[in-house]
C-alpha atoms as a PDB file:
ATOM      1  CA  UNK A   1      35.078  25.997   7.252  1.00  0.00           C
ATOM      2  CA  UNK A   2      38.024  24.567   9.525  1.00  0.00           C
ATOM      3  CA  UNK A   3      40.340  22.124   7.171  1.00  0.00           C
ATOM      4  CA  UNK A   4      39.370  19.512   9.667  1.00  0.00           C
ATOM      5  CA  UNK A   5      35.193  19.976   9.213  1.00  0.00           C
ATOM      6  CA  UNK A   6      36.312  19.939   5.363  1.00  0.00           C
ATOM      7  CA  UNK A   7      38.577  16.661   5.713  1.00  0.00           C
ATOM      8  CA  UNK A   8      35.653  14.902   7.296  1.00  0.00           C
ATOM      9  CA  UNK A   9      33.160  15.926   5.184  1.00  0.00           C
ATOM     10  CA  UNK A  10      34.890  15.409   1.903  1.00  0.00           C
ATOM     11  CA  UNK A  11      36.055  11.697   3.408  1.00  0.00           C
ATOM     12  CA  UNK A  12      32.378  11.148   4.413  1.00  0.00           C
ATOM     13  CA  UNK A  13      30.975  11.959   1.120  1.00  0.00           C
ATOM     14  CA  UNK A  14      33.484   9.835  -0.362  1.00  0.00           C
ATOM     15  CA  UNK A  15      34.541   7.255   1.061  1.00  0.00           C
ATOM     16  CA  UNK A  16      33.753  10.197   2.106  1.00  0.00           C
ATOM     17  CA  UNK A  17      33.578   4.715   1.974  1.00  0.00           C
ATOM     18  CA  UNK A  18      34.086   0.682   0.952  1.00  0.00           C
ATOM     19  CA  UNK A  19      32.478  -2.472   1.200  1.00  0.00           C
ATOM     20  CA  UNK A  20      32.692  -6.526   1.940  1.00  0.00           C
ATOM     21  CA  UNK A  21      31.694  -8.282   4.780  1.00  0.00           C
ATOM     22  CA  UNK A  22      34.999  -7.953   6.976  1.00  0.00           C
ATOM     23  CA  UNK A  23      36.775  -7.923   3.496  1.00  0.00           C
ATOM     24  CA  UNK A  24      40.370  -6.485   3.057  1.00  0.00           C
ATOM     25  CA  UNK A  25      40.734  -2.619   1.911  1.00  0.00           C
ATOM     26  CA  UNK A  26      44.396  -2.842   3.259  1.00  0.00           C
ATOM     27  CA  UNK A  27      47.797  -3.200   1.220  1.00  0.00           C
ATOM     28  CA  UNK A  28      47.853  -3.693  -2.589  1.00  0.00           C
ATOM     29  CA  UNK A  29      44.575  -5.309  -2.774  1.00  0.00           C
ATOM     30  CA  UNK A  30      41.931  -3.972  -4.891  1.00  0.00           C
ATOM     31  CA  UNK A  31      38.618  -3.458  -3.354  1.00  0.00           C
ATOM     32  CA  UNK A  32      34.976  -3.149  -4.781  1.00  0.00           C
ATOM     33  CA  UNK A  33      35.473   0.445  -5.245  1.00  0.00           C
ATOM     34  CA  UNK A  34      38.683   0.446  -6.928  1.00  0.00           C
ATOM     35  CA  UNK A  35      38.020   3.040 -10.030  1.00  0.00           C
ATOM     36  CA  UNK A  36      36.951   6.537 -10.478  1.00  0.00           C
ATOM     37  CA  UNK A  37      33.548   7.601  -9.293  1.00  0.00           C
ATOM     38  CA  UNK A  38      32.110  11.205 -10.037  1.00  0.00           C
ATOM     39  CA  UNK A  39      29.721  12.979  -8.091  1.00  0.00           C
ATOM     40  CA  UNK A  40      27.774  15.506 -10.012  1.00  0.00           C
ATOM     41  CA  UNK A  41      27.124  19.112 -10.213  1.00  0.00           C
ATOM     42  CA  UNK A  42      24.949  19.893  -7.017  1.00  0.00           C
ATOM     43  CA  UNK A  43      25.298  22.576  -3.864  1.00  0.00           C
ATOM     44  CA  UNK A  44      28.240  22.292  -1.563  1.00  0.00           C
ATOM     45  CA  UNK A  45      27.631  20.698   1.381  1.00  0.00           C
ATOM     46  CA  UNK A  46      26.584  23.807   4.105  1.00  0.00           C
ATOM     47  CA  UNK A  47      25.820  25.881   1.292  1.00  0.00           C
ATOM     48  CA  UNK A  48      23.008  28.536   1.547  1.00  0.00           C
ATOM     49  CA  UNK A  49      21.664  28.343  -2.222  1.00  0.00           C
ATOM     50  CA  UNK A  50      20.057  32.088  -1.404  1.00  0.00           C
ATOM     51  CA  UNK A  51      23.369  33.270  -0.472  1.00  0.00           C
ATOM     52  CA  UNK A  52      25.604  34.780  -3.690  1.00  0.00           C
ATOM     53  CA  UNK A  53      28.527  33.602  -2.798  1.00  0.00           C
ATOM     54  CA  UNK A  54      27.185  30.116  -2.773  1.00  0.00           C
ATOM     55  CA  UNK A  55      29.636  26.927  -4.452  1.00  0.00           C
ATOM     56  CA  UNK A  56      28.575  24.494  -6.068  1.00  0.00           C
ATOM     57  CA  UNK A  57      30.938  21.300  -6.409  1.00  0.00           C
ATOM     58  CA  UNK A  58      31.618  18.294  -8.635  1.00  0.00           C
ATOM     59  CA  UNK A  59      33.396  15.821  -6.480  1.00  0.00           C
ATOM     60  CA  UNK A  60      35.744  12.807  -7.942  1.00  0.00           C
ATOM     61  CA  UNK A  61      37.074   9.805  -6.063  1.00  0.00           C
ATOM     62  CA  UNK A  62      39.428   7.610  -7.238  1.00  0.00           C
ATOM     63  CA  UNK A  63      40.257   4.369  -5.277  1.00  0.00           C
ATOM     64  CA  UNK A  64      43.353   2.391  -6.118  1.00  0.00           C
ATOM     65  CA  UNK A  65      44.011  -0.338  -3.436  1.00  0.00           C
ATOM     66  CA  UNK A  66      43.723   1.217  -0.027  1.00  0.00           C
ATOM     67  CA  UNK A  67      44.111   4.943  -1.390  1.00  0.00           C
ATOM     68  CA  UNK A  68      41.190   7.408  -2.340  1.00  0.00           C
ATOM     69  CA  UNK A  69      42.109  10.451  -4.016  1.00  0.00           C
ATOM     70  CA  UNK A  70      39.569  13.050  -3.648  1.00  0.00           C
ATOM     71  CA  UNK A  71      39.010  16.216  -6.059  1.00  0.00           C
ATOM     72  CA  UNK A  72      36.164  18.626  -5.561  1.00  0.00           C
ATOM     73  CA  UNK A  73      35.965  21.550  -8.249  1.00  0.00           C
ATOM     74  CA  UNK A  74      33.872  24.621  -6.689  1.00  0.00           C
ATOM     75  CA  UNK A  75      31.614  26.772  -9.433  1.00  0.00           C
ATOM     76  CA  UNK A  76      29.955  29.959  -8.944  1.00  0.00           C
ATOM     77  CA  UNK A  77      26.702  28.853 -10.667  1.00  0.00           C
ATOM     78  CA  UNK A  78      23.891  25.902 -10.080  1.00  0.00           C
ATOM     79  CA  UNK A  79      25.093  24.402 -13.382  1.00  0.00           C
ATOM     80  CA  UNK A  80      28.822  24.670 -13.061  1.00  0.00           C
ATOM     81  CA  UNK A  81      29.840  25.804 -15.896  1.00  0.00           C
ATOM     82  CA  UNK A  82      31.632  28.612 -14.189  1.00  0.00           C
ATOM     83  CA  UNK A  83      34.605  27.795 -12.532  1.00  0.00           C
ATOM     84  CA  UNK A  84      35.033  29.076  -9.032  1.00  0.00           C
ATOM     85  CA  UNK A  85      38.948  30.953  -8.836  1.00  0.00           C
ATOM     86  CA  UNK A  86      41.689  28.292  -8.453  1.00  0.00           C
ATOM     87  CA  UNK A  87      42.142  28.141  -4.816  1.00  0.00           C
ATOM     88  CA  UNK A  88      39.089  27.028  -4.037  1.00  0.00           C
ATOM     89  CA  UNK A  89      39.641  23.336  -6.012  1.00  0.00           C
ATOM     90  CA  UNK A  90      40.406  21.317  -3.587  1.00  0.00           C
ATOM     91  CA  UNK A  91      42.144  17.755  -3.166  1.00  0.00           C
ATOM     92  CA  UNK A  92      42.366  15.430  -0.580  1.00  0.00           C
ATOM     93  CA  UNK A  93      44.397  11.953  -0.091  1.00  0.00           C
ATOM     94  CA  UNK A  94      43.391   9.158   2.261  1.00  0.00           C
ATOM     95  CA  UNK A  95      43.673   5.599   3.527  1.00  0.00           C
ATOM     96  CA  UNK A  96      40.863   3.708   3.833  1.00  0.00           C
ATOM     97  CA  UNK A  97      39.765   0.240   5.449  1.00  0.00           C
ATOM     98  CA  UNK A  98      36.737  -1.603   3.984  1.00  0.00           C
ATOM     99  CA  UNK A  99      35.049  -3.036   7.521  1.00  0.00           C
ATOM    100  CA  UNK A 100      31.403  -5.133   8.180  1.00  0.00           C
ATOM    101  CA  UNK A 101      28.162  -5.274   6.165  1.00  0.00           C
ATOM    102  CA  UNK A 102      25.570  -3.025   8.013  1.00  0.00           C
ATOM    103  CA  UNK A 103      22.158  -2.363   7.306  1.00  0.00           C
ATOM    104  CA  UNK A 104      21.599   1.875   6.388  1.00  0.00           C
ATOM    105  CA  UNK A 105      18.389   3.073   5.006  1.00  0.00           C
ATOM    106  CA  UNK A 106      17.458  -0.932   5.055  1.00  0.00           C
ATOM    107  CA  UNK A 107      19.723  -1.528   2.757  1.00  0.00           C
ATOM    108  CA  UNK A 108      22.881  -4.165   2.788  1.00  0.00           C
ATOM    109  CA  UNK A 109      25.924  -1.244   3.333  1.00  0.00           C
ATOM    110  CA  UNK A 110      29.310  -1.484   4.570  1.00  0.00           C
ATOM    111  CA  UNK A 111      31.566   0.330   6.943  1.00  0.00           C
ATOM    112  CA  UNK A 112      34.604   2.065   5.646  1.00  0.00           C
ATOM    113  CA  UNK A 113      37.131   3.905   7.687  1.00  0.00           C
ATOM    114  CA  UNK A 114      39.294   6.301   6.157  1.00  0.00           C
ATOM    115  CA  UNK A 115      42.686   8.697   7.331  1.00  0.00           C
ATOM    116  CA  UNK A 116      43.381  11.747   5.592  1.00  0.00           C
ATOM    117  CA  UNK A 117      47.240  11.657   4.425  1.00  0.00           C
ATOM    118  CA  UNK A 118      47.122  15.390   2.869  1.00  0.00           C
ATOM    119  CA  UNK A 119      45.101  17.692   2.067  1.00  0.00           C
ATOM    120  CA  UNK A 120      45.637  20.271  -1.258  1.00  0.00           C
ATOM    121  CA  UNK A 121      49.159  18.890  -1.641  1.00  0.00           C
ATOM    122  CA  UNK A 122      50.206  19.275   2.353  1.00  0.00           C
ATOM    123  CA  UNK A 123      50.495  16.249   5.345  1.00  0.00           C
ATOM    124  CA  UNK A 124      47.233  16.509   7.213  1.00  0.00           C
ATOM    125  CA  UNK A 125      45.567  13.880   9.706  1.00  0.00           C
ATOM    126  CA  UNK A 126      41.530  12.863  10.083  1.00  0.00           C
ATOM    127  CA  UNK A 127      39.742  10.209  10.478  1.00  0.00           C
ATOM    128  CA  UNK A 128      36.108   9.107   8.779  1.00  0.00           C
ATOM    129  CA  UNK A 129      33.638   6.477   9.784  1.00  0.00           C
ATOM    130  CA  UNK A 130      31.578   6.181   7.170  1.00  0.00           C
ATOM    131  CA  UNK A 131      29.575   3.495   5.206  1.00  0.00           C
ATOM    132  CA  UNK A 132      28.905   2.767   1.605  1.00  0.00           C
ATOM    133  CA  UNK A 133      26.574   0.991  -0.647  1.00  0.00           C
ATOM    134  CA  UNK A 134      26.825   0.243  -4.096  1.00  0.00           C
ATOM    135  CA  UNK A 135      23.757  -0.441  -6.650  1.00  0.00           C
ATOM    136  CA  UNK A 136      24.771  -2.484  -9.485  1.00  0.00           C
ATOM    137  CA  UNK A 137      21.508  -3.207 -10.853  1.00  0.00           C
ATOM    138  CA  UNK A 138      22.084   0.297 -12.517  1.00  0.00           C
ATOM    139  CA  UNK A 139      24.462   0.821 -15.601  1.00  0.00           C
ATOM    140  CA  UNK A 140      26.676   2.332 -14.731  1.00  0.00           C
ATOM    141  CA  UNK A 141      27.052   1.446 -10.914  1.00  0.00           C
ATOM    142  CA  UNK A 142      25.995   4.068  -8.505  1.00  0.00           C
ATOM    143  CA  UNK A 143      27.771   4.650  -5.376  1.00  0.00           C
ATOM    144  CA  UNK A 144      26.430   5.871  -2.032  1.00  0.00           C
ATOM    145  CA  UNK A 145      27.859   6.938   0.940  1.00  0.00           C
ATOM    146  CA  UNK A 146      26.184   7.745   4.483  1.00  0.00           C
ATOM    147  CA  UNK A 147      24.101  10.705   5.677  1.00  0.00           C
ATOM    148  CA  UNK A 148      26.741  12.488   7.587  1.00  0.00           C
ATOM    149  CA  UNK A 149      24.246  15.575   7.915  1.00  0.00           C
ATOM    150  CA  UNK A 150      21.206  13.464   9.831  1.00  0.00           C
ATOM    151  CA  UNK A 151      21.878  10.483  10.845  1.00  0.00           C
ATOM    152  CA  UNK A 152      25.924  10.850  12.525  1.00  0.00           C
ATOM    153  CA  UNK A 153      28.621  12.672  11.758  1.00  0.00           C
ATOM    154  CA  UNK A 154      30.892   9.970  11.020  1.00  0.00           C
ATOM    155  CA  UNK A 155      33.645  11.512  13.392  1.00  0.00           C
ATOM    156  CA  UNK A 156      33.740   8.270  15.478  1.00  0.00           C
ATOM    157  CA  UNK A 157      32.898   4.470  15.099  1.00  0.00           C
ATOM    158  CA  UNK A 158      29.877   5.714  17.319  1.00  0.00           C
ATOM    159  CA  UNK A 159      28.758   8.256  15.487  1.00  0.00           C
ATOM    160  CA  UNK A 160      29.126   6.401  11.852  1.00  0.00           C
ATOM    161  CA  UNK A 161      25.685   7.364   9.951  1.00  0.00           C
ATOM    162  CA  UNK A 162      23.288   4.718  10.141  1.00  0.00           C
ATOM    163  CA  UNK A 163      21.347   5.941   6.992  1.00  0.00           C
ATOM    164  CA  UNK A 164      22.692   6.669   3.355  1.00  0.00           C
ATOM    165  CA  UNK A 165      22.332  10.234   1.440  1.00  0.00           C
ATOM    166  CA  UNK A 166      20.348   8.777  -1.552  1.00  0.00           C
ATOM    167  CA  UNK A 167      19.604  12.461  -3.041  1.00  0.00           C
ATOM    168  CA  UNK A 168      23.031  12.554  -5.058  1.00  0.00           C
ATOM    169  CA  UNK A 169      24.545   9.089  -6.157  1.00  0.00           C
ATOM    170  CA  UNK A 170      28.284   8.911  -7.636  1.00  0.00           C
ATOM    171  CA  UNK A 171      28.442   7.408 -10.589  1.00  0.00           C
ATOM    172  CA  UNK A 172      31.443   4.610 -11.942  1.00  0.00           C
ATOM    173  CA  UNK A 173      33.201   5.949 -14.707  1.00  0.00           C
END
């Protein structure tokens, strides 16, 4: 995979993401995803689960302000338990900007545009359009972001996913 196919991906499962209605995600202001949110044990995104070499990732966001640090730890196995070697954790910085409410798998989501800053420790540049929806009628809050793999790749404002993966939730922490 291309560091730029990764940077998008990992910013579109984050992010990829932030929400309220034409709210602020700039400067020193906290936003509704401000806090660490993990994503649990499940098959890398591309990932052939027949293939042996196959990863398997836990992915953890942490938003503080306008910044989302990414970390995605690669196993070997389907339960993680076994770490894949050390090069393959990877970690990824971005801006983000918390834009409109939008509807996505007909529910009330909300665009969130996001610039990689570096990527495993080194300046990089990417951009995400994404969107995000968080349940909080759950304990803890679960946190969605769009269906970059069928419904837009979230490369451009145009192609921002109009639907929401539902299959694998983060959770807050």
């Amino acid at each position: 995979m291309t560091v730029r196919l990764i940077c998008t991906l990992a910013i579109a499962l984050i992010v990829s993401a932030c929400g309220g209605g034409g709210g602020g995600g700039g400067g020193n202001t906290a936003t509704v995803l401000e806090g660490t949110w993990i994503k649990p044990c499940g098959l890398g995104i591309g990932e052939d689960p027949n293939n042996a070499t196959t990863r398997y990732e836990v992915i953890a966001l942490t938003f503080r302000n306008n910044v989302v640090d990414t970390s995605i730890q690669n196993y070997t196995d389907a339960a993680c338990t076994t770490p894949a070697p050390v090069d393959d954790i990877v970690t990824i910085s971005a801006t983000f900007v918390i834009g409109n409410s939008v509807t996505a798998s007909g529910l009330s989501a909300t665009e969130i545009d996001t610039t990689t800053t570096t990527y495993n420790g080194n300046a990089a540049t990417g951009a995400s359009y994404d969107v995000f929806y968080i349940d909080t009628t759950t304990s803890p809050e679960l946190l969605y972001f769009g269906d970059t793999l069928n419904s837009g790749d979230a490369t451009t404002a145009l192609t921002r996913p109009t639907a929401l993966e539902l299959t694998r939730p983060y959770t807050y922490q």
